[in-house]
C-alpha atoms as a PDB file:
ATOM      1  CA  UNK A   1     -18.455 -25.545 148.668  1.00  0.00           C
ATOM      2  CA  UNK A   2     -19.950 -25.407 144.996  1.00  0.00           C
ATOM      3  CA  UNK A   3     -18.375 -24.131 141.795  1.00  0.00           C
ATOM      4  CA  UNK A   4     -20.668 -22.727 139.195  1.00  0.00           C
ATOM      5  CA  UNK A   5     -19.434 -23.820 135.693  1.00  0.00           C
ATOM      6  CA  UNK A   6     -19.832 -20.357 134.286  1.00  0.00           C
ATOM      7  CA  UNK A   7     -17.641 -18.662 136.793  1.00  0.00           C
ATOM      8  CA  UNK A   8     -14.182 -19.791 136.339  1.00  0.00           C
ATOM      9  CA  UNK A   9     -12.632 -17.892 139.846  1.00  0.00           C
ATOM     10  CA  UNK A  10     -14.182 -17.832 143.164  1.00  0.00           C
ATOM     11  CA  UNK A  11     -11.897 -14.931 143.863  1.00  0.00           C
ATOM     12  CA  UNK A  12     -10.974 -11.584 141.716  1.00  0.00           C
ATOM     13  CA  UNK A  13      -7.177  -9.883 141.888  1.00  0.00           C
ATOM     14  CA  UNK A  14      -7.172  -6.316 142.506  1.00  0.00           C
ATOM     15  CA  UNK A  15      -5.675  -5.991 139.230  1.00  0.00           C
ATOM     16  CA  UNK A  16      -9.526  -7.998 137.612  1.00  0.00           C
ATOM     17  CA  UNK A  17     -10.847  -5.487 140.294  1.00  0.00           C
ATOM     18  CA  UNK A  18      -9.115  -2.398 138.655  1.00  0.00           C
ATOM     19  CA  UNK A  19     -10.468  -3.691 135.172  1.00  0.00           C
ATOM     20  CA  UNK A  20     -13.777  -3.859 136.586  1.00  0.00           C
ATOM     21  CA  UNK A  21     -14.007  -0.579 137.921  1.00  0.00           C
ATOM     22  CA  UNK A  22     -12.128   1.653 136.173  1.00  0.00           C
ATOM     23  CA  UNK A  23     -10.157   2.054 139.078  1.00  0.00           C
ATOM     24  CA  UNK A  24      -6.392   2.029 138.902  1.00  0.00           C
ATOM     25  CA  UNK A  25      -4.935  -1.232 140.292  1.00  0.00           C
ATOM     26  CA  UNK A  26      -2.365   0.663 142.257  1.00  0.00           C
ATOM     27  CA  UNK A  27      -4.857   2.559 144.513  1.00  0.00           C
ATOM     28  CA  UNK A  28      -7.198  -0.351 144.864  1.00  0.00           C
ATOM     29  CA  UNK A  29      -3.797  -2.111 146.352  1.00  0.00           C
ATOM     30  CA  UNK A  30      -3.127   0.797 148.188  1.00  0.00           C
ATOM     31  CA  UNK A  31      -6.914   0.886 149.947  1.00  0.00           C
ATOM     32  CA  UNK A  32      -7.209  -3.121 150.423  1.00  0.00           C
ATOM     33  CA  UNK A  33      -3.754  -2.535 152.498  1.00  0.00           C
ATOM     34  CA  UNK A  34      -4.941   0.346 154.482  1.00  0.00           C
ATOM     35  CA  UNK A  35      -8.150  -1.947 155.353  1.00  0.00           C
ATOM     36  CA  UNK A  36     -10.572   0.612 153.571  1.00  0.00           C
ATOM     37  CA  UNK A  37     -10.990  -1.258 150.381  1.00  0.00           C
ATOM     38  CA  UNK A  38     -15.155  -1.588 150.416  1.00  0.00           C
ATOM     39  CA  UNK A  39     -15.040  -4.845 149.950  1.00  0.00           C
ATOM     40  CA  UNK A  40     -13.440  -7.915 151.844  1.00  0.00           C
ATOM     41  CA  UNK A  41     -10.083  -9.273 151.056  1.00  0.00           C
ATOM     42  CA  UNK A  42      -7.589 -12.271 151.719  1.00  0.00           C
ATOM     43  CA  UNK A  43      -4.268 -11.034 151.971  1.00  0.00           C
ATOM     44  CA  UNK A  44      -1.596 -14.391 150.635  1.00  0.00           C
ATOM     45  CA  UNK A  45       1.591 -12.196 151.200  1.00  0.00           C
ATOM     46  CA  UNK A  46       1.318  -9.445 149.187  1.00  0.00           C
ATOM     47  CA  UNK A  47      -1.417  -9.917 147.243  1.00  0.00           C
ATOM     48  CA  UNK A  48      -5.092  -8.927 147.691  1.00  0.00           C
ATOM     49  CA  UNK A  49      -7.960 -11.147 146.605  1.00  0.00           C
ATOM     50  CA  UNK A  50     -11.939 -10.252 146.507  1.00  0.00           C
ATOM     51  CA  UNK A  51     -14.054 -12.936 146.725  1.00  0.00           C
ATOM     52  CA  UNK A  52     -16.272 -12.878 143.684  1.00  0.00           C
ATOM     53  CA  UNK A  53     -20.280 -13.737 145.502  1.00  0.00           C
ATOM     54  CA  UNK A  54     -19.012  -9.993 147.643  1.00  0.00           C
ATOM     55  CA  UNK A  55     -18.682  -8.364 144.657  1.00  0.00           C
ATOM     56  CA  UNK A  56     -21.989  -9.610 142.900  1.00  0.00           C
ATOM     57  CA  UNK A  57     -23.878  -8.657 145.996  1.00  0.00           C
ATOM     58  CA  UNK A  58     -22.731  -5.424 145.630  1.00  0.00           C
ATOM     59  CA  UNK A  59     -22.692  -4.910 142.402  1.00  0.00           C
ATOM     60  CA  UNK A  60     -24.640  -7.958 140.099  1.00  0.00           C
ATOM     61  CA  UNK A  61     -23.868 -10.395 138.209  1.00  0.00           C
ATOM     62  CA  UNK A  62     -23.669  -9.147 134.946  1.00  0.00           C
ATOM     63  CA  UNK A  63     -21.085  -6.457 135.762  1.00  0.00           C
ATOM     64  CA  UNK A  64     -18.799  -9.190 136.431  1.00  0.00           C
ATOM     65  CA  UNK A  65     -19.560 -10.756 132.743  1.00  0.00           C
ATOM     66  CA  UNK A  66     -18.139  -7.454 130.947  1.00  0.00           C
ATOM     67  CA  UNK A  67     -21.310  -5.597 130.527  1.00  0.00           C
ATOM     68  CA  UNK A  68     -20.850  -2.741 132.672  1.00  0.00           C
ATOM     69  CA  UNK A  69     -18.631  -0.720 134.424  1.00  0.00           C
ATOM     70  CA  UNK A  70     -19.562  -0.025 138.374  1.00  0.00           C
ATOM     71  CA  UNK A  71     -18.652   2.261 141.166  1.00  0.00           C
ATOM     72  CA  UNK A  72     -17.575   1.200 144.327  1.00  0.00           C
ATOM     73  CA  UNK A  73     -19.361   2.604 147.572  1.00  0.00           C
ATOM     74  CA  UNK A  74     -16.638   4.625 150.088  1.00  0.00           C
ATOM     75  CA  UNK A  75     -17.610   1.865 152.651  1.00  0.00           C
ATOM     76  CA  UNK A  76     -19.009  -1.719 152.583  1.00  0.00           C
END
């Protein structure tokens, strides 16, 4: 598996998530353990992490650089 230089994480925390989406970490937590988070997570006890090529499929690139704010779809 590669590792681009530019992106430091292969993975986001729902908390980077939150950031990202204007969403409040404690629902996003609260949907990724219901299973109706759109996106995929790993679940390493209690914590929830999105892999970061699902979230640039959905949304691009440059949202994950800071440039934009996105909305997530009800269902992936």
């Amino acid at each position: 598996m590669t590792h681009q230089a530019d992106d430091p994480t292969l993975f986001l925390t729902i908390k980077e998530l939150a950031v990202l989406t204007g969403q409040s970490a404690k629902t996003l937590h609260s949907q990724a353990a219901k299973g109706i988070l759109p996106l995929p997570t790993l679940k390493f006890g209690s914590r929830y992490l999105i892999p970061r090529k699902a979230i640039e499929d959905l949304v691009g690139p440059i949202a994950l650089r800071g440039q934009a704010r996105v909305s997530l779809p009800t269902r992936y």
